[in-house]
PDB file of N, CA and C in Angstrom:
ATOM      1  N   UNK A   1      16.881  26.821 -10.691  1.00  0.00           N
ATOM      2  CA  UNK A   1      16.649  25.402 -10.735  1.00  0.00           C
ATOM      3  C   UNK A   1      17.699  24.740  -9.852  1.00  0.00           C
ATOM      4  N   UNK A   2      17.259  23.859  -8.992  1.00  0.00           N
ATOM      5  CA  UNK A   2      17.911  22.882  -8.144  1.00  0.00           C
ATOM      6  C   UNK A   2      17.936  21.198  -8.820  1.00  0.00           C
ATOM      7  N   UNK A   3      19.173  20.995  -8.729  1.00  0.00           N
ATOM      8  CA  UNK A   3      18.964  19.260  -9.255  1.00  0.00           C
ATOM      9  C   UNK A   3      19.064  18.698  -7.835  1.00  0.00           C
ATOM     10  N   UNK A   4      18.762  18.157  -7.172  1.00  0.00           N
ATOM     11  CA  UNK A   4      18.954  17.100  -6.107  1.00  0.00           C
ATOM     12  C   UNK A   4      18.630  15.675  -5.861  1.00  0.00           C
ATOM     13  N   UNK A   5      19.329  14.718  -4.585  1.00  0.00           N
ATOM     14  CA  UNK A   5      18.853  14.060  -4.145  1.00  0.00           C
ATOM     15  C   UNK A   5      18.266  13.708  -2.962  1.00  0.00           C
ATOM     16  N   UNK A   6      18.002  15.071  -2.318  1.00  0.00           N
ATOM     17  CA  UNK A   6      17.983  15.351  -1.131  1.00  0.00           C
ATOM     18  C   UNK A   6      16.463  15.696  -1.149  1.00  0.00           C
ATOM     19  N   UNK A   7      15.725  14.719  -0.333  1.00  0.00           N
ATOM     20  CA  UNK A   7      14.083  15.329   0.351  1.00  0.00           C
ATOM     21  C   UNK A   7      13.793  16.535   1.169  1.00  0.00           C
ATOM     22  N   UNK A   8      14.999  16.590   1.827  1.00  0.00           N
ATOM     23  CA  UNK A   8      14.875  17.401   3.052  1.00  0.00           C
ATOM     24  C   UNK A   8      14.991  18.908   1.616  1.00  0.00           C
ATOM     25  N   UNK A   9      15.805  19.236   1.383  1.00  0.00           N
ATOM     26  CA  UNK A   9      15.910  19.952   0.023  1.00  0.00           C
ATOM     27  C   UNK A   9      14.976  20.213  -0.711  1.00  0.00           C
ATOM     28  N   UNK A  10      14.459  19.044  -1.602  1.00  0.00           N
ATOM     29  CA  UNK A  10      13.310  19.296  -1.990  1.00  0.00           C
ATOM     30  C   UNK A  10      11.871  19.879  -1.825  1.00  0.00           C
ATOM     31  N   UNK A  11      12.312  19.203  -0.373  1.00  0.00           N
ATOM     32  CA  UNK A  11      10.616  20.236  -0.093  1.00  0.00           C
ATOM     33  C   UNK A  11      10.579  21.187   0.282  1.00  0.00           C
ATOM     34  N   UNK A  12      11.846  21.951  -0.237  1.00  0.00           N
ATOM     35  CA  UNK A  12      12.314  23.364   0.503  1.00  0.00           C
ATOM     36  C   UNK A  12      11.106  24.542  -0.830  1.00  0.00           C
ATOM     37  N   UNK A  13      11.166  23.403  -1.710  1.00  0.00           N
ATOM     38  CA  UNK A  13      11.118  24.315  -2.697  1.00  0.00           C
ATOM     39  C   UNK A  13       9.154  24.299  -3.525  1.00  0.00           C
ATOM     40  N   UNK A  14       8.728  25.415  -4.297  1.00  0.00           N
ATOM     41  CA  UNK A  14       7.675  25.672  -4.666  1.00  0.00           C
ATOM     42  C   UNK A  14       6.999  24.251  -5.572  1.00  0.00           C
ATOM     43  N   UNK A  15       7.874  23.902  -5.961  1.00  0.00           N
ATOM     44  CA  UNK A  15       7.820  22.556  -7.159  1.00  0.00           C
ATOM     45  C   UNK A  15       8.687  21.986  -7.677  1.00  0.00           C
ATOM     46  N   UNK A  16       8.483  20.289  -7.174  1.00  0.00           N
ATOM     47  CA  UNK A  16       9.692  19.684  -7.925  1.00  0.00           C
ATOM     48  C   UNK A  16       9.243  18.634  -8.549  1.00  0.00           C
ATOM     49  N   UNK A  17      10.051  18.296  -9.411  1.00  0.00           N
ATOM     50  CA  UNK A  17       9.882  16.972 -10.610  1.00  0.00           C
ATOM     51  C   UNK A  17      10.412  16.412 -10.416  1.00  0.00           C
ATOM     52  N   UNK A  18       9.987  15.118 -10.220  1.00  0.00           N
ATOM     53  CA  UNK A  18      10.831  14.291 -10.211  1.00  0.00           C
ATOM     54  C   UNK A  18      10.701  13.247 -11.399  1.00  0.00           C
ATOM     55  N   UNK A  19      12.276  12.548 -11.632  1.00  0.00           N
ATOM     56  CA  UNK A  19      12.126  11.743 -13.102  1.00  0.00           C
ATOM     57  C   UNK A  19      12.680  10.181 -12.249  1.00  0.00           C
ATOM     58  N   UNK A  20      11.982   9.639 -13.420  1.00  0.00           N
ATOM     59  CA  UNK A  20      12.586   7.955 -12.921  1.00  0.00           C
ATOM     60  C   UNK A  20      12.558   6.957 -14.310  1.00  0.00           C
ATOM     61  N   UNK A  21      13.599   6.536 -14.457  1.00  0.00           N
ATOM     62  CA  UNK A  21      13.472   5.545 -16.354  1.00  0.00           C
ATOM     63  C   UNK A  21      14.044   6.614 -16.872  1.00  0.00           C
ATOM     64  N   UNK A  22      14.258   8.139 -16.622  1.00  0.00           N
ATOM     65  CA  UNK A  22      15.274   9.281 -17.741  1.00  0.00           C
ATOM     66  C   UNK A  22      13.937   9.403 -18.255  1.00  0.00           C
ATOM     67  N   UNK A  23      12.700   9.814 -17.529  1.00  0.00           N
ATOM     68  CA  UNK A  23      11.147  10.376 -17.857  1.00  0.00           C
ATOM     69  C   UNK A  23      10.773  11.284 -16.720  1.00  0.00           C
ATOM     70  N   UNK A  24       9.849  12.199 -16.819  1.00  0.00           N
ATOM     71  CA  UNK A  24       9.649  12.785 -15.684  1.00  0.00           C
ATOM     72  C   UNK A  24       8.407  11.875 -15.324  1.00  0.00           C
ATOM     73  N   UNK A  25       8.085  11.700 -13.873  1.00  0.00           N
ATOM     74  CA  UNK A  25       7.317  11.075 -13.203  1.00  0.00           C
ATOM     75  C   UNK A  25       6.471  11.393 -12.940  1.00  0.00           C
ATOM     76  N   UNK A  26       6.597  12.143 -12.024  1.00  0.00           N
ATOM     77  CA  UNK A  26       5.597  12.955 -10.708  1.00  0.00           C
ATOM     78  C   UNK A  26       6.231  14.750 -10.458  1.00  0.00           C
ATOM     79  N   UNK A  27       5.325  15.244 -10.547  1.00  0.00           N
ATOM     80  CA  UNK A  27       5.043  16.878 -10.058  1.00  0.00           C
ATOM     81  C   UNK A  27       4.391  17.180  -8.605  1.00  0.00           C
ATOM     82  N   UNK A  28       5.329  17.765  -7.777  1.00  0.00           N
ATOM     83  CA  UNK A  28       4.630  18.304  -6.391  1.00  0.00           C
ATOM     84  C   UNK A  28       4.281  19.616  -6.650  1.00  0.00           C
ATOM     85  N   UNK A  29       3.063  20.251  -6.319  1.00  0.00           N
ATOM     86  CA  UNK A  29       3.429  21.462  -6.420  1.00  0.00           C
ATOM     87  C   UNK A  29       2.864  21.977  -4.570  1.00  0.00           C
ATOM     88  N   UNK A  30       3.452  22.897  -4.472  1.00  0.00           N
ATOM     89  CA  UNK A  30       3.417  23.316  -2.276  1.00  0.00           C
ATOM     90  C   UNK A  30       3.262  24.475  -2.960  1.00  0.00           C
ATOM     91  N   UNK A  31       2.084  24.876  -1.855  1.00  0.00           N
ATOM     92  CA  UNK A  31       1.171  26.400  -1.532  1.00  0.00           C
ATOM     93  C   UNK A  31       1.251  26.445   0.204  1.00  0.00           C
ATOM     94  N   UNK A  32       1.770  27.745   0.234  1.00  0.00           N
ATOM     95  CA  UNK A  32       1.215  28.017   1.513  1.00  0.00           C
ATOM     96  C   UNK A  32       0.112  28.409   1.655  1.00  0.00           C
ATOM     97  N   UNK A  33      -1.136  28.354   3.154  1.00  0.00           N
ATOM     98  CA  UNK A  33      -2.324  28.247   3.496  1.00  0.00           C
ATOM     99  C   UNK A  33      -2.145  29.164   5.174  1.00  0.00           C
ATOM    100  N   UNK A  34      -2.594  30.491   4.952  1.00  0.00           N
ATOM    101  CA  UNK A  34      -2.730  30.547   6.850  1.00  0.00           C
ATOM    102  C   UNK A  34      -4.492  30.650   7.113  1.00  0.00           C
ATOM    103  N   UNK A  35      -4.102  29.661   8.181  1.00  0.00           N
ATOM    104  CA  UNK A  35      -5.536  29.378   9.085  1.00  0.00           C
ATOM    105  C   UNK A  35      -5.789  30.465   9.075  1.00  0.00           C
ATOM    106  N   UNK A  36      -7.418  30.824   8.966  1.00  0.00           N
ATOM    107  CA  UNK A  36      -8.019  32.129   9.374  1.00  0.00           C
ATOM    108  C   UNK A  36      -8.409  32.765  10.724  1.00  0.00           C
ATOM    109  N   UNK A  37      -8.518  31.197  11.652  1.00  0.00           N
ATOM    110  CA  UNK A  37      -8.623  31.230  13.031  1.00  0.00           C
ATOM    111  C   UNK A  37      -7.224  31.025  13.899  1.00  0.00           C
ATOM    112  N   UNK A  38      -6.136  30.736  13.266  1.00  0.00           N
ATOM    113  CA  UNK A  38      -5.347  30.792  14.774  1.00  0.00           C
ATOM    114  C   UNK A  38      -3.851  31.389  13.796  1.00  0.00           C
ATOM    115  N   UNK A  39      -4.049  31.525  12.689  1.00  0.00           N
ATOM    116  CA  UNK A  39      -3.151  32.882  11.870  1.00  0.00           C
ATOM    117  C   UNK A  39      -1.781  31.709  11.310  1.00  0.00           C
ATOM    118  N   UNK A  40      -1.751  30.682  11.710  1.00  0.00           N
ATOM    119  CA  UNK A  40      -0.568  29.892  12.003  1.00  0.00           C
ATOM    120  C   UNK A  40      -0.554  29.472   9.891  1.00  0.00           C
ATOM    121  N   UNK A  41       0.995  29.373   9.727  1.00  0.00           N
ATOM    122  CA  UNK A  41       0.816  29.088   8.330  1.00  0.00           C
ATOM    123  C   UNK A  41       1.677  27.656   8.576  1.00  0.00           C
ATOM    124  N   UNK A  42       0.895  26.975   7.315  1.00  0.00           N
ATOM    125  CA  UNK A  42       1.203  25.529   6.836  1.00  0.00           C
ATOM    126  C   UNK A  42       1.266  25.479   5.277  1.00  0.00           C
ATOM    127  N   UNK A  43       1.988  24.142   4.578  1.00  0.00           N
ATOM    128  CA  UNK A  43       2.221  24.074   2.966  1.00  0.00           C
ATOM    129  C   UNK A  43       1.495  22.697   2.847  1.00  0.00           C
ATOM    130  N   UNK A  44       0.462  23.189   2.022  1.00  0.00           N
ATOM    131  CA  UNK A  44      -0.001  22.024   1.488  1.00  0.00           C
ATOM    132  C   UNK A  44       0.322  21.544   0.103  1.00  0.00           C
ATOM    133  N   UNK A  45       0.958  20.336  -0.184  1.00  0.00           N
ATOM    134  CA  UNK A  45       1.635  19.660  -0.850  1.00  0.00           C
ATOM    135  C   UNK A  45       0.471  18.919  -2.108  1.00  0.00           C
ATOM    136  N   UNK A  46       0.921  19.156  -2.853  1.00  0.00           N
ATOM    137  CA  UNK A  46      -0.448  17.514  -3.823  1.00  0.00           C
ATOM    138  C   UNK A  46       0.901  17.113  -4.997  1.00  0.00           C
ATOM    139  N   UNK A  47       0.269  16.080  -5.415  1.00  0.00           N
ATOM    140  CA  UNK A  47       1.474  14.925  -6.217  1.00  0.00           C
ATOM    141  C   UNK A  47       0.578  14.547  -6.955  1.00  0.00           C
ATOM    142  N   UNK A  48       1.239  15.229  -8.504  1.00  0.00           N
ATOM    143  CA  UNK A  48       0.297  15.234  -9.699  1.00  0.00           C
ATOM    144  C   UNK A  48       1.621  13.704 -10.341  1.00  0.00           C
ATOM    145  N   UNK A  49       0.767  13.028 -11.058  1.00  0.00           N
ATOM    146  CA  UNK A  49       1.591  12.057 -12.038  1.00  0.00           C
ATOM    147  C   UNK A  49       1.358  12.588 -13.263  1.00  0.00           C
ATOM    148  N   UNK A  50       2.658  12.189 -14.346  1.00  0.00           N
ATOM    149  CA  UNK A  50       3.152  13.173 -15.353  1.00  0.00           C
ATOM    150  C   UNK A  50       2.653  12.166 -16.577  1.00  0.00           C
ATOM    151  N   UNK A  51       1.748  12.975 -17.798  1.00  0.00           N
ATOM    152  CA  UNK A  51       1.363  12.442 -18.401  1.00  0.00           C
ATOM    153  C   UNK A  51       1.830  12.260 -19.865  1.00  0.00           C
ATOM    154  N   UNK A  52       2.987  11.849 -20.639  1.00  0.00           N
ATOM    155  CA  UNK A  52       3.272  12.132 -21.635  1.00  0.00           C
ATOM    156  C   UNK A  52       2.150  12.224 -22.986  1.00  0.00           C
ATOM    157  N   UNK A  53       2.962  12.680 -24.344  1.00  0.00           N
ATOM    158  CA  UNK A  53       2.183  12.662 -25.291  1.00  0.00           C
ATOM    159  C   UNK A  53       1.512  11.571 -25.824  1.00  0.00           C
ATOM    160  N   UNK A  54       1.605  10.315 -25.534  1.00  0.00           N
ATOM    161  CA  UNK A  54       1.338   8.823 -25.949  1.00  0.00           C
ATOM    162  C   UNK A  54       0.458   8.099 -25.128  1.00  0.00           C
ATOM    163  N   UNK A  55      -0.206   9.411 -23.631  1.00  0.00           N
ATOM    164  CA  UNK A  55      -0.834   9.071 -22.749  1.00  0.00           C
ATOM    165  C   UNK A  55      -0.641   8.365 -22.226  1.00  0.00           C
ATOM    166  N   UNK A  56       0.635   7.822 -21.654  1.00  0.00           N
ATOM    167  CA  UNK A  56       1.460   6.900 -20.484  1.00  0.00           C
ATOM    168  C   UNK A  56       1.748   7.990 -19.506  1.00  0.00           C
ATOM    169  N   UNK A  57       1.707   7.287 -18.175  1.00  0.00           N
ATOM    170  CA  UNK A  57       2.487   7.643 -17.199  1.00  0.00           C
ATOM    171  C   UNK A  57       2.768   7.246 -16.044  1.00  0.00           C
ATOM    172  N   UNK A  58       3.309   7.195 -15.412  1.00  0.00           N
ATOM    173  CA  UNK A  58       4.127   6.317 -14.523  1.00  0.00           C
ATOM    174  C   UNK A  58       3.562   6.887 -12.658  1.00  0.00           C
ATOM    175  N   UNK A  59       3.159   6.073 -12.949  1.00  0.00           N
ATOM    176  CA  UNK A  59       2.565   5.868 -11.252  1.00  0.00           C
ATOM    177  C   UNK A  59       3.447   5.764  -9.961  1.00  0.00           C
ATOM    178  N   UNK A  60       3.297   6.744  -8.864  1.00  0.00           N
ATOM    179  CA  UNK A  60       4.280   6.962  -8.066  1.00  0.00           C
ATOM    180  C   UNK A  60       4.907   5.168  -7.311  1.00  0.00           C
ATOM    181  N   UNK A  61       5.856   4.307  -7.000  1.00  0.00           N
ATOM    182  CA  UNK A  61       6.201   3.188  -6.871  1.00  0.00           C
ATOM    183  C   UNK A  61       5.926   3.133  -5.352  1.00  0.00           C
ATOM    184  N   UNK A  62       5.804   4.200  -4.482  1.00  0.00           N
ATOM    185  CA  UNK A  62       5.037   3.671  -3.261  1.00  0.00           C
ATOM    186  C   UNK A  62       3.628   3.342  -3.247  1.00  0.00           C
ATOM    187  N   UNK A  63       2.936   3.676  -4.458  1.00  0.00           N
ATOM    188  CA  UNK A  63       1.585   3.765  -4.476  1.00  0.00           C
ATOM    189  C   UNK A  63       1.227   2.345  -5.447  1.00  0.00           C
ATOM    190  N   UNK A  64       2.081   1.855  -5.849  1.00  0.00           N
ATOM    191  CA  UNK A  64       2.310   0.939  -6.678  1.00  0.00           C
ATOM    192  C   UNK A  64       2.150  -0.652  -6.084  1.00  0.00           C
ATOM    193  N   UNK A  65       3.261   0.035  -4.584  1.00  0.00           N
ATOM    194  CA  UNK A  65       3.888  -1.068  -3.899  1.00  0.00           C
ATOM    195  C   UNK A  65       2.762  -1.040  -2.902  1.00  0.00           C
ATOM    196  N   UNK A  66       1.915  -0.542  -2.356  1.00  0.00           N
ATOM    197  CA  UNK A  66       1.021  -0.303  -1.340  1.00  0.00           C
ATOM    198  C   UNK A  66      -0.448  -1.311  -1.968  1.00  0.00           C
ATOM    199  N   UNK A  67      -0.470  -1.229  -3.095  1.00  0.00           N
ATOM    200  CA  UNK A  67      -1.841  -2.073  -3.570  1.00  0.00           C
ATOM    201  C   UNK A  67      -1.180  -3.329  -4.438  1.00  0.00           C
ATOM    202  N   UNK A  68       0.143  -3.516  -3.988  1.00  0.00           N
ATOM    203  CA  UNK A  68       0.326  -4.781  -4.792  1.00  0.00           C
ATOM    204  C   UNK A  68       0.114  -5.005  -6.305  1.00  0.00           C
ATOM    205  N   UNK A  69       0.495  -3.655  -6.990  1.00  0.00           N
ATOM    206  CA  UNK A  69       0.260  -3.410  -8.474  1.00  0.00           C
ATOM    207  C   UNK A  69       1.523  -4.295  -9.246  1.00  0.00           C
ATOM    208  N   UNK A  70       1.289  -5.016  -9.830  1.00  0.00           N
ATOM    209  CA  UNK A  70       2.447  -5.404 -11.140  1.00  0.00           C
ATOM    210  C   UNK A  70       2.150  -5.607 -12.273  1.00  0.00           C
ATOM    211  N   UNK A  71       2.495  -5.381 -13.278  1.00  0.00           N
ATOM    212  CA  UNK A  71       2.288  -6.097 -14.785  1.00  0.00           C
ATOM    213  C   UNK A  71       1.304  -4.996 -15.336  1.00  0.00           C
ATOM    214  N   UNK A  72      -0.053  -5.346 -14.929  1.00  0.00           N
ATOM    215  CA  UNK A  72      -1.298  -4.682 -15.063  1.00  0.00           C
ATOM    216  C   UNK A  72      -2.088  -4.649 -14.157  1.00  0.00           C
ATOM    217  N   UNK A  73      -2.904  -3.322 -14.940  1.00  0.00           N
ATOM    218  CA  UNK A  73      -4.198  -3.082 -13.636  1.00  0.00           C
ATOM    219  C   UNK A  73      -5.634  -3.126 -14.577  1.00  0.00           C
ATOM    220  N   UNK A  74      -6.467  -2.816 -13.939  1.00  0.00           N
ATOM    221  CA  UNK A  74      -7.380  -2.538 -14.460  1.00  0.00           C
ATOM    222  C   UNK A  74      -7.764  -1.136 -14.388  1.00  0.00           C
ATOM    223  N   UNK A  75      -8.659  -0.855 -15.580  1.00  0.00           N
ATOM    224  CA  UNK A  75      -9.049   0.679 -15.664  1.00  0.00           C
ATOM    225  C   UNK A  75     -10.791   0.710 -16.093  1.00  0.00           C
ATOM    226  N   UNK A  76     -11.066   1.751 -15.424  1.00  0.00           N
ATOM    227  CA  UNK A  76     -12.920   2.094 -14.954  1.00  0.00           C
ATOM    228  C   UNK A  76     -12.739   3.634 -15.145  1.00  0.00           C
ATOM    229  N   UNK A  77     -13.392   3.879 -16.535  1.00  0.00           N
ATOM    230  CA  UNK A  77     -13.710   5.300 -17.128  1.00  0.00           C
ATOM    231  C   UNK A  77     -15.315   5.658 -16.351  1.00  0.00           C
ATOM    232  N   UNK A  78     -14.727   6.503 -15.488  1.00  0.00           N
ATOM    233  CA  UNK A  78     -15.900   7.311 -14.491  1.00  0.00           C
ATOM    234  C   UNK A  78     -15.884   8.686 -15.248  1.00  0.00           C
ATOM    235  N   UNK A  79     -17.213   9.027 -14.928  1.00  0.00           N
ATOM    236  CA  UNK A  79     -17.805  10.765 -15.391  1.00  0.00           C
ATOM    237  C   UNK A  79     -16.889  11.678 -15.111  1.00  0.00           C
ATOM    238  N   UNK A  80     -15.940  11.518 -14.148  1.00  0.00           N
ATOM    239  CA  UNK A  80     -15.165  12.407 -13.877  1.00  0.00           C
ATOM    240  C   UNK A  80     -13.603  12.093 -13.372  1.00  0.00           C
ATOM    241  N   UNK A  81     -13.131  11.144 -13.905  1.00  0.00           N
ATOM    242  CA  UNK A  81     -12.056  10.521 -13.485  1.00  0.00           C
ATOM    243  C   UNK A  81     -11.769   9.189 -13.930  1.00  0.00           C
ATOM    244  N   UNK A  82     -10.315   8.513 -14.023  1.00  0.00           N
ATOM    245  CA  UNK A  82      -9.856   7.230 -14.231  1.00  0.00           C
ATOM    246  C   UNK A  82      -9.671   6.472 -13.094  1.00  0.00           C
ATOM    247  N   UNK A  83     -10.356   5.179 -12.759  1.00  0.00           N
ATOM    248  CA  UNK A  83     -10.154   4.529 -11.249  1.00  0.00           C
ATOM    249  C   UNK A  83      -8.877   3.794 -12.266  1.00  0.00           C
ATOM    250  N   UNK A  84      -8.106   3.206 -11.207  1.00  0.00           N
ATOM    251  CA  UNK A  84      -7.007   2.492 -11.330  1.00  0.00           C
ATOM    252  C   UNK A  84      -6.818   1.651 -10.503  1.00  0.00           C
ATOM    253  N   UNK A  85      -6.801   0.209 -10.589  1.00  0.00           N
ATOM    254  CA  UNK A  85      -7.099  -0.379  -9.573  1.00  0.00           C
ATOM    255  C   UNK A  85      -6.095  -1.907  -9.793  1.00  0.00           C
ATOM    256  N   UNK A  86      -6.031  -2.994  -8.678  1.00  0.00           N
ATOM    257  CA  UNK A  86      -4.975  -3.632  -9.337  1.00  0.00           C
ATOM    258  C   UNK A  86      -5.663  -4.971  -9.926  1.00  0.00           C
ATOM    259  N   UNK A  87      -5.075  -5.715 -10.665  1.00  0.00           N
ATOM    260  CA  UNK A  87      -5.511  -6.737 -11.733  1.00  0.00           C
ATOM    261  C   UNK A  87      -5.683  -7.677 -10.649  1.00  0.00           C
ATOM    262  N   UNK A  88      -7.440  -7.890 -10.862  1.00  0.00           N
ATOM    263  CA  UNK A  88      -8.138  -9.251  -9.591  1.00  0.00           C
ATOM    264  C   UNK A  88      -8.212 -10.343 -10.547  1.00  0.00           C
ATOM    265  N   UNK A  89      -8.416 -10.144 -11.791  1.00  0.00           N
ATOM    266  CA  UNK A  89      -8.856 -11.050 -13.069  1.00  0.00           C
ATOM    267  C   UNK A  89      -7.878 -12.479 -12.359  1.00  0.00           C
ATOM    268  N   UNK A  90      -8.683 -13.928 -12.803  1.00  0.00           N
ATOM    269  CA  UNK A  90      -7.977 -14.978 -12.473  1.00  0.00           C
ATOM    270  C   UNK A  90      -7.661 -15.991 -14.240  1.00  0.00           C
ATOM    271  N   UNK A  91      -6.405 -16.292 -14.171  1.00  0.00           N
ATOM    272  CA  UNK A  91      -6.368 -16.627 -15.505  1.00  0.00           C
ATOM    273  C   UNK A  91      -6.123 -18.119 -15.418  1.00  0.00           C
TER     274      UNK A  91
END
């Protein structure tokens, strides 16, 4: 186990957690992938958000800050997923 504050670091590694509030946040987990046509290998990255037992969890703050999210959002229970979207409601 590595504690850091270092990105360059971090993405050295198979999976990292990150915490924010003294909660864990967000989970990366990196796989390597080699092309079948030109042999060359790459890590593909995905960024899971961390879901506690009380079913809260904390949404990455660039993704937050990118749709102008504050306070509340709205939520749309789809067949296969939660949309999350930001609060249009006019009060």
């Amino acid at each position: 186990m590595i504690v850091t504050h270092d990105h360059a670091v971090a993405g050295e590694v198979r999976r990292t957690v990150a915490i924010r509030d003294g909660r864990t946040s967000t989970e990366v987990l990196r796989r390597s992938e080699v092309d079948a046509v030109t042999g060359h290998e790459t890590v593909v990255a995905r960024e899971y958000a961390m879901l506690d037992r009380a079913g809260r969890l904390q949404l990455p703050a660039d993704y937050t800050r990118a749709l102008n999210m504050r306070d509340r959002v709205a939520l749309e229970l789809e067949p296969d997923h939660i949309a999350v979207r930001p609060d249009d409601s006019v009060e």
